[in-house]
PDB file of N, CA and C in Angstrom:
ATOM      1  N   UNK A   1      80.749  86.284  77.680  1.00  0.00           N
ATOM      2  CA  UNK A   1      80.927  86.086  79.095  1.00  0.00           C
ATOM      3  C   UNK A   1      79.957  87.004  79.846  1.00  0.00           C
ATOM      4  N   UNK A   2      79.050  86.530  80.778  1.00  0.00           N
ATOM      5  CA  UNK A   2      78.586  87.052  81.815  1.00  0.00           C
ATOM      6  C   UNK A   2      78.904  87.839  82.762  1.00  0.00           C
ATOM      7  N   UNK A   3      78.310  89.400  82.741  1.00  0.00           N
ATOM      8  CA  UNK A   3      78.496  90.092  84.058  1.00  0.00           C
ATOM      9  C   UNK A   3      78.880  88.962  85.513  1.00  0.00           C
ATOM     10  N   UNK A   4      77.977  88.387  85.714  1.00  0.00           N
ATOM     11  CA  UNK A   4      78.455  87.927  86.937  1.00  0.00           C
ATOM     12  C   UNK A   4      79.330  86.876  86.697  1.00  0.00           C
ATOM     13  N   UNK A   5      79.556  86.104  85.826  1.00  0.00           N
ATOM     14  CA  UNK A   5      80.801  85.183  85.591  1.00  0.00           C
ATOM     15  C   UNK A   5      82.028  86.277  86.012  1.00  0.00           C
ATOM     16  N   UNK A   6      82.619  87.406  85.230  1.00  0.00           N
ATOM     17  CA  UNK A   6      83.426  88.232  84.843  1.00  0.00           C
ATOM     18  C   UNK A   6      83.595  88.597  86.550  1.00  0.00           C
ATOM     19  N   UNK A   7      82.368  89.194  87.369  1.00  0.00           N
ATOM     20  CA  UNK A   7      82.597  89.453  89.064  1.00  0.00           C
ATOM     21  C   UNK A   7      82.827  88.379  89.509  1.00  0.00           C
ATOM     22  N   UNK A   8      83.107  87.240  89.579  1.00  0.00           N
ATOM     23  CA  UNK A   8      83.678  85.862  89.855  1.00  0.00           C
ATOM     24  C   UNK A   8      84.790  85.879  89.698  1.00  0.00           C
ATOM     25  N   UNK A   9      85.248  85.769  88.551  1.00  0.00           N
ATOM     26  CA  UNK A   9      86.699  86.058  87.959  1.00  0.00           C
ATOM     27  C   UNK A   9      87.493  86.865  88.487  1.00  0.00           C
ATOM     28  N   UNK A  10      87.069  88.130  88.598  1.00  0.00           N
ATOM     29  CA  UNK A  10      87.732  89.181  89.474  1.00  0.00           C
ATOM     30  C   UNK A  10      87.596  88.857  91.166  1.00  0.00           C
ATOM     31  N   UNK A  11      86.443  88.464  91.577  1.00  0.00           N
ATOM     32  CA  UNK A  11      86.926  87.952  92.985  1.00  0.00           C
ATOM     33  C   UNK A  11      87.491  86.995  93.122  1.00  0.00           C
ATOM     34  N   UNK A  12      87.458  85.903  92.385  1.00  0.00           N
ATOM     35  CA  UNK A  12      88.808  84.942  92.552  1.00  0.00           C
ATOM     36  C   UNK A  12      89.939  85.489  92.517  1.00  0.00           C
ATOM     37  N   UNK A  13      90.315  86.551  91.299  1.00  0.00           N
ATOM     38  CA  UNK A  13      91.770  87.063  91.414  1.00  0.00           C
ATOM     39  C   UNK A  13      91.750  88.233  92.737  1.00  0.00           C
ATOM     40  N   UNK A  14      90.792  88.609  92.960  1.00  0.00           N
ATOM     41  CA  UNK A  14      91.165  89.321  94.333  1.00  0.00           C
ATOM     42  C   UNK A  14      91.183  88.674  95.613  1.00  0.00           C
ATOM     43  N   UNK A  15      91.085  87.263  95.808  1.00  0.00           N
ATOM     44  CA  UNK A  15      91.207  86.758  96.866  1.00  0.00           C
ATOM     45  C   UNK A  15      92.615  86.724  97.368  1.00  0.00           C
ATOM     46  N   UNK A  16      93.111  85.812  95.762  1.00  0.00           N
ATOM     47  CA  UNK A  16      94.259  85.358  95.424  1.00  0.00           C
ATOM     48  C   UNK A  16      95.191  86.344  95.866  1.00  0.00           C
ATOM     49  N   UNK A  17      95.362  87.697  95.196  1.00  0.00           N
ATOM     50  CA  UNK A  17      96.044  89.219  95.325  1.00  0.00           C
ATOM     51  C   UNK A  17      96.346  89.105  96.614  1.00  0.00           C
ATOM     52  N   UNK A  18      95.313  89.214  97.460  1.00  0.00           N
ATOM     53  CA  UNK A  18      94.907  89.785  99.155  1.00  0.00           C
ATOM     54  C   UNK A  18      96.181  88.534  99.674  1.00  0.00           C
ATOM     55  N   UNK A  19      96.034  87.768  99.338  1.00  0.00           N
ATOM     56  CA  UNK A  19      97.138  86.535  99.870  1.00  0.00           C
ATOM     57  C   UNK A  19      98.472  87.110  99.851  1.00  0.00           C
ATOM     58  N   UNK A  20      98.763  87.522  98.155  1.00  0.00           N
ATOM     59  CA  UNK A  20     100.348  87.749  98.097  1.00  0.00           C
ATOM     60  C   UNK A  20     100.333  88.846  98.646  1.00  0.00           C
ATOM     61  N   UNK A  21      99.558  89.450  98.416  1.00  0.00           N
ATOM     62  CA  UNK A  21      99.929  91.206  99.040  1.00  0.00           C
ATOM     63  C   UNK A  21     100.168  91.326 100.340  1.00  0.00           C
ATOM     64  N   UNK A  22      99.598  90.235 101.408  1.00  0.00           N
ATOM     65  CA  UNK A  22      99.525  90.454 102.439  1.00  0.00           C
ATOM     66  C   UNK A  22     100.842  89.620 102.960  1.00  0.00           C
ATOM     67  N   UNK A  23     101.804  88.985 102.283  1.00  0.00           N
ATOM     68  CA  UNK A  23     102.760  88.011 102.221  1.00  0.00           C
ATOM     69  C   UNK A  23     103.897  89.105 101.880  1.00  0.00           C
ATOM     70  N   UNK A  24     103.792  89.815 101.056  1.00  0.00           N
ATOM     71  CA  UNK A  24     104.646  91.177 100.566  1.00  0.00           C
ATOM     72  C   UNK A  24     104.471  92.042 101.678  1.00  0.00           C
ATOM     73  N   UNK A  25     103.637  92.670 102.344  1.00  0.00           N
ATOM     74  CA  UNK A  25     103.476  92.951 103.307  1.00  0.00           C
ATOM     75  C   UNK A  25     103.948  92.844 104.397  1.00  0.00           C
ATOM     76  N   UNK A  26     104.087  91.582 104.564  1.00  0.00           N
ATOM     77  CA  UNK A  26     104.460  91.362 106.430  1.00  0.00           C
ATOM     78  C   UNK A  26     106.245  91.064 106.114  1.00  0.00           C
ATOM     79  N   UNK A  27     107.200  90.475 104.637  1.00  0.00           N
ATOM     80  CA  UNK A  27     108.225  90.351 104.456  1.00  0.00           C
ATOM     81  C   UNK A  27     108.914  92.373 104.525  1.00  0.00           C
ATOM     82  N   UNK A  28     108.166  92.916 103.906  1.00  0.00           N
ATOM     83  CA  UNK A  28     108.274  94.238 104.146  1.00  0.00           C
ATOM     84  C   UNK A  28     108.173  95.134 105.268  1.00  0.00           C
ATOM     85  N   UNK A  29     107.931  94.108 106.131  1.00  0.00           N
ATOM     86  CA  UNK A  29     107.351  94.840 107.575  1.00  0.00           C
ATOM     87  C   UNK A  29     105.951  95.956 107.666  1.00  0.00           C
ATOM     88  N   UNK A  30     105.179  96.280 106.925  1.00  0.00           N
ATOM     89  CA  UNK A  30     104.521  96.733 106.730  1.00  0.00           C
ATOM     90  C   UNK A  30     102.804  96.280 107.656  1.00  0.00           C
ATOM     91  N   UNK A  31     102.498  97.115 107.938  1.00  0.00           N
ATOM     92  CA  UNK A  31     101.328  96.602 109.036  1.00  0.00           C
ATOM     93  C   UNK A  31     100.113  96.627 107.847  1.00  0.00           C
ATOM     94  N   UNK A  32      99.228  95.569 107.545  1.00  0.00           N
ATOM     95  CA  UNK A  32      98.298  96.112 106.541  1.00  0.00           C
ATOM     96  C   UNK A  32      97.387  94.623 106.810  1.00  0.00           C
ATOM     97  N   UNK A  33      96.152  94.819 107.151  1.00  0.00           N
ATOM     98  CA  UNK A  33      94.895  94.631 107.389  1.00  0.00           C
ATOM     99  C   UNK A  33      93.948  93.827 105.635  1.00  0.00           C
ATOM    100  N   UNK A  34      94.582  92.668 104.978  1.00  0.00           N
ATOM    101  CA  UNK A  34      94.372  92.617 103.798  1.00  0.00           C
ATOM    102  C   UNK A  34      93.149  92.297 103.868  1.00  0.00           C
ATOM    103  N   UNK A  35      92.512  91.627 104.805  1.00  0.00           N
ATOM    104  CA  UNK A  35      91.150  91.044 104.591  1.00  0.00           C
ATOM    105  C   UNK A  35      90.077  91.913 104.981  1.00  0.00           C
ATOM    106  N   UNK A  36      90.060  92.884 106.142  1.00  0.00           N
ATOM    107  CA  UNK A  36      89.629  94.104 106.201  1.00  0.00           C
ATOM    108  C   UNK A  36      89.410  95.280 105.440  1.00  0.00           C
ATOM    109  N   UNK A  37      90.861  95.434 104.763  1.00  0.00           N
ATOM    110  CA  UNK A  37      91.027  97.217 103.719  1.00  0.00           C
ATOM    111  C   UNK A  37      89.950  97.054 102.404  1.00  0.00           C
ATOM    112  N   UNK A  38      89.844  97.875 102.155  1.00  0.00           N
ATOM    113  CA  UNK A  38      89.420  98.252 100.642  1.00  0.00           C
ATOM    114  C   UNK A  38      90.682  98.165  99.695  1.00  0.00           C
ATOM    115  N   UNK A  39      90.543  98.238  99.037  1.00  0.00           N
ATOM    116  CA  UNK A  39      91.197  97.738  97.695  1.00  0.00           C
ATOM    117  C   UNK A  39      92.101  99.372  97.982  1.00  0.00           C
ATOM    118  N   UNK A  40      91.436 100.326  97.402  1.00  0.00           N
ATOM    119  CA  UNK A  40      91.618 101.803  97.804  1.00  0.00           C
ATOM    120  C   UNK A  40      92.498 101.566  99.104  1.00  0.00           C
ATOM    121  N   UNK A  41      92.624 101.585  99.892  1.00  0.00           N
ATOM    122  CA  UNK A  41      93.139 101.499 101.133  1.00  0.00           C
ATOM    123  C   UNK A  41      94.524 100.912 100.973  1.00  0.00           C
ATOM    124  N   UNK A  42      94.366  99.188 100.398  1.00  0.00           N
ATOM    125  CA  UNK A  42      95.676  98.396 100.517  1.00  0.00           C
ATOM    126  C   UNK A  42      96.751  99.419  99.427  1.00  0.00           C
ATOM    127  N   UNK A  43      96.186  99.820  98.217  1.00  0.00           N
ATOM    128  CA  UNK A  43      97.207 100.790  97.582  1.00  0.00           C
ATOM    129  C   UNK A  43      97.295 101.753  97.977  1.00  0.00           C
ATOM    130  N   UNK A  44      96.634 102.774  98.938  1.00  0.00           N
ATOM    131  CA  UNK A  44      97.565 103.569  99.836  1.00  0.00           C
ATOM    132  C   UNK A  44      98.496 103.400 100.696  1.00  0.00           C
ATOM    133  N   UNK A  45      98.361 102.062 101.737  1.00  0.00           N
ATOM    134  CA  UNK A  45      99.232 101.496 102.130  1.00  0.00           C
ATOM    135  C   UNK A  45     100.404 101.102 101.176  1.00  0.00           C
ATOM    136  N   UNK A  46     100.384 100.601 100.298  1.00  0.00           N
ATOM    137  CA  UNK A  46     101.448 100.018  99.676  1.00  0.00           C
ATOM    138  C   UNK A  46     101.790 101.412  99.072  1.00  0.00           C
ATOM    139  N   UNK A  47     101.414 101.882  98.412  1.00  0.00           N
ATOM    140  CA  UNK A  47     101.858 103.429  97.883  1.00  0.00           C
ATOM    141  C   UNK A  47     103.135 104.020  98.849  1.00  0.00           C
ATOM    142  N   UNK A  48     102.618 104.212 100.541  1.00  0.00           N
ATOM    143  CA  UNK A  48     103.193 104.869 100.953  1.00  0.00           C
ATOM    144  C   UNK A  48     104.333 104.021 101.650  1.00  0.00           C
ATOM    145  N   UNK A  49     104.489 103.063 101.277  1.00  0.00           N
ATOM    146  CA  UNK A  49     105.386 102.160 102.129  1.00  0.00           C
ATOM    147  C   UNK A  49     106.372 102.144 100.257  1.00  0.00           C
ATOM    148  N   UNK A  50     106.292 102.753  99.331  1.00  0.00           N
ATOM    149  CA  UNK A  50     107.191 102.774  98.897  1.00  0.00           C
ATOM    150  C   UNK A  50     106.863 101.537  97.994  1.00  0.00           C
ATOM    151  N   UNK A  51     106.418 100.709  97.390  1.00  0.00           N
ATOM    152  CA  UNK A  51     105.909  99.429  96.733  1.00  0.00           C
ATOM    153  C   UNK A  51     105.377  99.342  95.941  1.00  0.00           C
ATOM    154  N   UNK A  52     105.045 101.090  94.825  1.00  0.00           N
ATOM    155  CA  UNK A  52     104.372 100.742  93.666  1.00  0.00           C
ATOM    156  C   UNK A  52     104.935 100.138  92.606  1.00  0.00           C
ATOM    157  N   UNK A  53     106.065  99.765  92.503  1.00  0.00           N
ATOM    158  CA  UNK A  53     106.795  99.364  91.622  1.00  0.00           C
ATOM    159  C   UNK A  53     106.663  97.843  91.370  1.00  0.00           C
ATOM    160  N   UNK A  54     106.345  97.188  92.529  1.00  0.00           N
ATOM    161  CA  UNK A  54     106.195  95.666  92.604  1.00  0.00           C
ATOM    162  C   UNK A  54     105.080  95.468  91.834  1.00  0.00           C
ATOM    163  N   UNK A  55     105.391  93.991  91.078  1.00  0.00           N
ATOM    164  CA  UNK A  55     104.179  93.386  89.911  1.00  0.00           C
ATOM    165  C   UNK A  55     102.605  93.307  90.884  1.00  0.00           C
ATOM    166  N   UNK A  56     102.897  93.522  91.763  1.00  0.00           N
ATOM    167  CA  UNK A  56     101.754  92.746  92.702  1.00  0.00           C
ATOM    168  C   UNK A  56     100.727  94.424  92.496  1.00  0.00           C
ATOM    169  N   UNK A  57     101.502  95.220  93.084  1.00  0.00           N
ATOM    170  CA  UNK A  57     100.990  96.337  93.154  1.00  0.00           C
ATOM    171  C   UNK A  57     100.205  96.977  91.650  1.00  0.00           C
ATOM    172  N   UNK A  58     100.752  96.869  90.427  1.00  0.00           N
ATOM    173  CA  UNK A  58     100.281  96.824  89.484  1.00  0.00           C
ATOM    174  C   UNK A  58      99.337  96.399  89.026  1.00  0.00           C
ATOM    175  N   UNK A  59      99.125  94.875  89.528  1.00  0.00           N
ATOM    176  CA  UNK A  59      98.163  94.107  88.969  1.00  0.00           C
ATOM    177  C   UNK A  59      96.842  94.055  90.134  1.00  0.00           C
ATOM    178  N   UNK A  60      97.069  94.964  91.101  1.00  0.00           N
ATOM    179  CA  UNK A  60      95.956  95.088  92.185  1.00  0.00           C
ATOM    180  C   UNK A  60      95.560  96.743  91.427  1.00  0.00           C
ATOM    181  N   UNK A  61      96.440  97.497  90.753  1.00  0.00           N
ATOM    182  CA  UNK A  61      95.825  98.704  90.578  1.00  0.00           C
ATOM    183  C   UNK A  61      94.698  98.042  89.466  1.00  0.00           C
ATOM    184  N   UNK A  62      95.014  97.446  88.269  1.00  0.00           N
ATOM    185  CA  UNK A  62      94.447  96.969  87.309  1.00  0.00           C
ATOM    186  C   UNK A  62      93.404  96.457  87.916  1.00  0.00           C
ATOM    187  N   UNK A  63      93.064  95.720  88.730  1.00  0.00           N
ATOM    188  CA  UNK A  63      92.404  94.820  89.502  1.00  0.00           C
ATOM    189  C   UNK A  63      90.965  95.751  89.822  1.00  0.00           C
ATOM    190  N   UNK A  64      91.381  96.960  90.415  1.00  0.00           N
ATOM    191  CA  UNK A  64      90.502  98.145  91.128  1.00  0.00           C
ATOM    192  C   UNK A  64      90.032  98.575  89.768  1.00  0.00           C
ATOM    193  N   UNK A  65      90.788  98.956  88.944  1.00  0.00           N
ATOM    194  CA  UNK A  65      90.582  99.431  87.727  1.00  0.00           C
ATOM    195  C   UNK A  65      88.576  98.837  86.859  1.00  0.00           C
ATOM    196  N   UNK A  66      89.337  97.482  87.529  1.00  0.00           N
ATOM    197  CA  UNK A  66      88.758  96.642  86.437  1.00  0.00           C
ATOM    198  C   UNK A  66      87.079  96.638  86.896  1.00  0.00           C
ATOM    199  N   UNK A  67      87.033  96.443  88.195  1.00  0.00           N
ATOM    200  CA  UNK A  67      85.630  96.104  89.212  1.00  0.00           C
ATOM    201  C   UNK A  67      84.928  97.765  88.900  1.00  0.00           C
ATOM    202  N   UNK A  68      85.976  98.708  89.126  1.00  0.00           N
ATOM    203  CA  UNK A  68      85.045 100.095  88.861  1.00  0.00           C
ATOM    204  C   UNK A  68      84.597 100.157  87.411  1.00  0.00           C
ATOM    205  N   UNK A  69      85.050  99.656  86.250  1.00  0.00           N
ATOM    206  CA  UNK A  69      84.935  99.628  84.880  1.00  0.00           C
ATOM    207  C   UNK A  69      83.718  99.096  84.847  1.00  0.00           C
ATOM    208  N   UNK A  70      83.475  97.690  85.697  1.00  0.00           N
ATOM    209  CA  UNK A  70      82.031  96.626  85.884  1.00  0.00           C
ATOM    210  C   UNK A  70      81.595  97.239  86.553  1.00  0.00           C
ATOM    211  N   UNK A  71      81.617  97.838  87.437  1.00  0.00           N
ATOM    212  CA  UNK A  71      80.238  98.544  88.480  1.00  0.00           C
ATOM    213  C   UNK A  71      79.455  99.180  87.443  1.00  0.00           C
ATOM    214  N   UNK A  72      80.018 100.561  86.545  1.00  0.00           N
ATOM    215  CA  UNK A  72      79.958 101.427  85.780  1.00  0.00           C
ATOM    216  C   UNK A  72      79.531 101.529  84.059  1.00  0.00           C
ATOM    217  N   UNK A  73      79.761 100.390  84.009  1.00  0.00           N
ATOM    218  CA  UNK A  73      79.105  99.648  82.882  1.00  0.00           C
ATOM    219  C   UNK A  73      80.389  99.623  81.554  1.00  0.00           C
ATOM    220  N   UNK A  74      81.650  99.906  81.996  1.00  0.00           N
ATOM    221  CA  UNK A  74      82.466  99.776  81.196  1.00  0.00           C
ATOM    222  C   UNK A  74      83.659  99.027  80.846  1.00  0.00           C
ATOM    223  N   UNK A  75      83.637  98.000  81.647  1.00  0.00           N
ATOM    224  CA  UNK A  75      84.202  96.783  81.453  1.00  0.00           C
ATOM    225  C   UNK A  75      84.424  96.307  79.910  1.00  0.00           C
ATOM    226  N   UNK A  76      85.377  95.431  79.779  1.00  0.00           N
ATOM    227  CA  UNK A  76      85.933  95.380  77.801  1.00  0.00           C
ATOM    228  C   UNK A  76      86.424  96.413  77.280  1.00  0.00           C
ATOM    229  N   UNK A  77      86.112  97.537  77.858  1.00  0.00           N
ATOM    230  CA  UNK A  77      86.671  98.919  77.038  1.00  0.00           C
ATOM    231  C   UNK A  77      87.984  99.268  77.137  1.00  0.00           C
ATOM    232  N   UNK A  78      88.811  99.962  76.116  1.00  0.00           N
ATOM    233  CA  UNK A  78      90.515 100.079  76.000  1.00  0.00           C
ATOM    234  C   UNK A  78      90.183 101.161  76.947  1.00  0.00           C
ATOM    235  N   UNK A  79      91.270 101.247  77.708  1.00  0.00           N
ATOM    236  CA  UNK A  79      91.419 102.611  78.603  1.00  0.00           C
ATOM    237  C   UNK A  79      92.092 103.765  77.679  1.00  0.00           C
ATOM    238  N   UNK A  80      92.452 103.461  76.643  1.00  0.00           N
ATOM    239  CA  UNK A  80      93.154 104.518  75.907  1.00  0.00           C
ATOM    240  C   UNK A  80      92.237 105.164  74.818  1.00  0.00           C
ATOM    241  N   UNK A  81      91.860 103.856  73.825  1.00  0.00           N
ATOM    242  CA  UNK A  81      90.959 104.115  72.559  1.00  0.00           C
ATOM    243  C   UNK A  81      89.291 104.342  72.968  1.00  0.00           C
ATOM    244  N   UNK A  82      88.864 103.549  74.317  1.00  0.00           N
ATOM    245  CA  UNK A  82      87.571 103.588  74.276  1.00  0.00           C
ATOM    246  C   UNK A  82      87.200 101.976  73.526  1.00  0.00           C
ATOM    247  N   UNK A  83      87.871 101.337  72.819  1.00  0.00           N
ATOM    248  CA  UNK A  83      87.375 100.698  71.531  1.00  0.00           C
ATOM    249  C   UNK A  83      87.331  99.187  73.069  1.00  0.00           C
ATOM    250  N   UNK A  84      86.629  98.363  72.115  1.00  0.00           N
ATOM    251  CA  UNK A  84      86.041  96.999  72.635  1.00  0.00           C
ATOM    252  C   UNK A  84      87.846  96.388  72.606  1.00  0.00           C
ATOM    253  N   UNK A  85      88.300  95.833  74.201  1.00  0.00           N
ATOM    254  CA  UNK A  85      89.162  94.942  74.149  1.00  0.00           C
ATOM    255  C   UNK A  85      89.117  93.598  73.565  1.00  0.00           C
ATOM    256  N   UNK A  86      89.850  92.838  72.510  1.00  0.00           N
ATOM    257  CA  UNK A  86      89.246  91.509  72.126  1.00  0.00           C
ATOM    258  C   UNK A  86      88.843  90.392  73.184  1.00  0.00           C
ATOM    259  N   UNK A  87      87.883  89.899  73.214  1.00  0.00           N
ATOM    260  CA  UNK A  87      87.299  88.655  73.908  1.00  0.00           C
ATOM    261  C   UNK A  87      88.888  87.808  74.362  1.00  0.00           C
ATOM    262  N   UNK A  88      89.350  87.338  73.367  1.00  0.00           N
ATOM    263  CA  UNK A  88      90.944  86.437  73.942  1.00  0.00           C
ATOM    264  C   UNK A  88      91.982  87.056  75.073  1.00  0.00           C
ATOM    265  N   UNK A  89      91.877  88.682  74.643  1.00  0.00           N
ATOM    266  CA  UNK A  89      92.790  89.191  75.543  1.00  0.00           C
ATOM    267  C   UNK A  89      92.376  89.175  76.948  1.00  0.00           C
ATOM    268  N   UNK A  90      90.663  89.484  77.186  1.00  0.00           N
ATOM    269  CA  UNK A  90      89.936  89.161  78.308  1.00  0.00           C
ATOM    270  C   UNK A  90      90.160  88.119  79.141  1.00  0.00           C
ATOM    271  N   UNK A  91      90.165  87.127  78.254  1.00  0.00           N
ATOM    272  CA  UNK A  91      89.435  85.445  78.635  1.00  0.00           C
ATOM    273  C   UNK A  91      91.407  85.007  79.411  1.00  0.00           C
ATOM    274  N   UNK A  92      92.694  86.045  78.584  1.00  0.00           N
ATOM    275  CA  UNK A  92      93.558  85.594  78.817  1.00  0.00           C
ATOM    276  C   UNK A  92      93.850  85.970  80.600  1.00  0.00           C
ATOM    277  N   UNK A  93      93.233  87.499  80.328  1.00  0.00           N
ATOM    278  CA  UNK A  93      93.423  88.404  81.507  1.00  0.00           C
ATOM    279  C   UNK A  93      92.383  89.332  81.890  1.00  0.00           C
ATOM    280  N   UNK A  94      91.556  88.528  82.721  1.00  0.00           N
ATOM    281  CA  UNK A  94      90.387  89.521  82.934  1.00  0.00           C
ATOM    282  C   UNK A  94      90.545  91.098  83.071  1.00  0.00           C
ATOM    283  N   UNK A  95      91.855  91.553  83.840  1.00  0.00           N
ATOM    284  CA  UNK A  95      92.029  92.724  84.344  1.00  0.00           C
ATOM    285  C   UNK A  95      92.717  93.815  83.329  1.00  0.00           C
ATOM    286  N   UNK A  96      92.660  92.975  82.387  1.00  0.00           N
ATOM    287  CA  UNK A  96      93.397  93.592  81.001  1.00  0.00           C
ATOM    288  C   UNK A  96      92.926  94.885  81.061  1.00  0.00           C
ATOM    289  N   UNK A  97      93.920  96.344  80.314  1.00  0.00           N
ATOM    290  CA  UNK A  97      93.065  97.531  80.130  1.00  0.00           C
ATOM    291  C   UNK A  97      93.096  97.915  78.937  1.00  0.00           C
ATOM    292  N   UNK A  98      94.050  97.438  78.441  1.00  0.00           N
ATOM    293  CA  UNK A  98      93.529  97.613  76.178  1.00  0.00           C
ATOM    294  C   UNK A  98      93.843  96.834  75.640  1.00  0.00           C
ATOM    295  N   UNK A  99      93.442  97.069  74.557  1.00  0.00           N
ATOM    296  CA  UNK A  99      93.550  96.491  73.305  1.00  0.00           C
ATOM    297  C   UNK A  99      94.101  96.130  72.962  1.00  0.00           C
ATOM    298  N   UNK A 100      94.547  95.106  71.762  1.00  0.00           N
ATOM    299  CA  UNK A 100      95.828  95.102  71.586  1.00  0.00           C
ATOM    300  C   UNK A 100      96.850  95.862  70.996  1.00  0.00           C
ATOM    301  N   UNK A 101      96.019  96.842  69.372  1.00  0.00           N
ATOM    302  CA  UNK A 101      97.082  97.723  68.854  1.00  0.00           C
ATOM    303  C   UNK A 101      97.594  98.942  70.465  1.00  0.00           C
ATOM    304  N   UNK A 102      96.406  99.012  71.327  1.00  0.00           N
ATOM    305  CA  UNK A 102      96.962 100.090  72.324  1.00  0.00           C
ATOM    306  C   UNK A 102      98.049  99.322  73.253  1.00  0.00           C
ATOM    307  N   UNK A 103      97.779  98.571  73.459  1.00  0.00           N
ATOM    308  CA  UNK A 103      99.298  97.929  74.316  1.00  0.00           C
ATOM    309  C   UNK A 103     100.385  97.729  73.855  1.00  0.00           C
ATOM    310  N   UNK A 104      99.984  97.355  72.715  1.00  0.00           N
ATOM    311  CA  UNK A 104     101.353  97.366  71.849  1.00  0.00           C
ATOM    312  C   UNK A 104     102.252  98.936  71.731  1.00  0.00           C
ATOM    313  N   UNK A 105     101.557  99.486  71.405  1.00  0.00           N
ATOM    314  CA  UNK A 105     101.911 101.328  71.162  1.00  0.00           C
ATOM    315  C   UNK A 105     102.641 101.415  72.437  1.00  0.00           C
ATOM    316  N   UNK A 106     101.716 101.324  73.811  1.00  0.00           N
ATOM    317  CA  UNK A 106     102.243 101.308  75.210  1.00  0.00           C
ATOM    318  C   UNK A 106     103.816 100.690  75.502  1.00  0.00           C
ATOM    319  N   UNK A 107     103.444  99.458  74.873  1.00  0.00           N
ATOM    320  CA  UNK A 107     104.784  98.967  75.202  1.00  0.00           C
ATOM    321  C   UNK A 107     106.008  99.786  74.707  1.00  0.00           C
ATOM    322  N   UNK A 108     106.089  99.881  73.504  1.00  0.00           N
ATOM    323  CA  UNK A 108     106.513 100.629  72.604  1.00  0.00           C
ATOM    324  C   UNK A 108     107.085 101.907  73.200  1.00  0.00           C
ATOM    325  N   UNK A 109     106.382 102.674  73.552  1.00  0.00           N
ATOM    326  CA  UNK A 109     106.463 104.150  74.293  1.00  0.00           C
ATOM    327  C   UNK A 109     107.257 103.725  75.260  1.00  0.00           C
ATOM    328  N   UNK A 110     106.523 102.967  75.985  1.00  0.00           N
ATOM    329  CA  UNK A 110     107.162 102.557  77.478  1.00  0.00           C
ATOM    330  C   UNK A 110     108.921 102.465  77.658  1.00  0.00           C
ATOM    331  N   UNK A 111     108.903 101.023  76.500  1.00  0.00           N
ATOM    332  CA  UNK A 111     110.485 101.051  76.259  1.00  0.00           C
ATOM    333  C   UNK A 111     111.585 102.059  75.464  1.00  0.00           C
ATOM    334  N   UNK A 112     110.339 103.326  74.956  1.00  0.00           N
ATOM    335  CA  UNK A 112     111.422 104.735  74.491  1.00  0.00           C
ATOM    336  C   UNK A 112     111.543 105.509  75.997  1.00  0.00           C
ATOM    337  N   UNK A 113     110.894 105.368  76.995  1.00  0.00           N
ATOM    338  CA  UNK A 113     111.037 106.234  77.738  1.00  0.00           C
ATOM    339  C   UNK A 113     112.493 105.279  79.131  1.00  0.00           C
ATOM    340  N   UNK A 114     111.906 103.898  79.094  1.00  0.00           N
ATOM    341  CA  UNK A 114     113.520 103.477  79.813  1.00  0.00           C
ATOM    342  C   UNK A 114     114.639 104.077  79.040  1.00  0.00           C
ATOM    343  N   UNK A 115     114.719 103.634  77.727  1.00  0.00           N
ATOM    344  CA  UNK A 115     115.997 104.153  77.072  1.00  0.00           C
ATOM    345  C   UNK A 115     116.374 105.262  77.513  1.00  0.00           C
ATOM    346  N   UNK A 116     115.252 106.175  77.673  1.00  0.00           N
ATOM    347  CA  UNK A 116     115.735 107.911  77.810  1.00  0.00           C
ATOM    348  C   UNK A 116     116.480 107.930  79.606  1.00  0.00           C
ATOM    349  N   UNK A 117     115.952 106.771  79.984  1.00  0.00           N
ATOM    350  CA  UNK A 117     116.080 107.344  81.798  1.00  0.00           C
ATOM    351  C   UNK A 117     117.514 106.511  82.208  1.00  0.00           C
ATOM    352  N   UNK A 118     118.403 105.931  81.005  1.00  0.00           N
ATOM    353  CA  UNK A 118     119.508 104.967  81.272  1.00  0.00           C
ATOM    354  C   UNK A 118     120.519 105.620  80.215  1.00  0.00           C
TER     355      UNK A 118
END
């Protein structure tokens, strides 16, 4: 896949985002400028309005994640291992941030640490 295919991909899903977010937004009462802000910006807004928890918010951090990874020349890379994310996991989810043995581990961890907080 192509650098600029891959910045396609991600601006399609950031168009898309800017829609719900700004739909989450105004149901929240929240004043926020989606077509204007920076990416940076809309998750401070949402940050401070209390909303990191929502899927939306997640998948816009990933989102930011992902475009600075491509500016920078590190796009495909696990955020954990460093190692090449597989092509499928990409193609499934551009904004993906590892691998698969690392997500898996993640998950893993993730669901020892609910247990601990219930």
């Amino acid at each position: 896949m192509s650098i600029s295919h891959i910045r396609h991909e991600l601006s399609q899903l950031e168009t898309h985002l800017r829609k719900e977010i700004g739909a989450l937004a105004e149901i929240n009462q929240v004043s926020l400028d989606t077509e204007a802000s920076s990416l940076c910006e809309i998750i401070e807004v949402l940050t401070k309005a209390n909303l990191c928890d929502h899927p939306l918010f997640f998948k816009l951090t990933k989102l930011d994640a992902a475009i600075c990874q491509l500016d920078i020349g590190l796009y495909g890379l696990c955020s954990d291992c460093e190692s090449e994310i597989e092509p499928e996991r990409l193609a499934k989810d551009p904004i993906e941030q590892r691998c698969s043995h690392c997500a898996e581990q993640h998950e893993h961890e993730h669901r020892q640490e609910l247990r601990l907080t219930h």
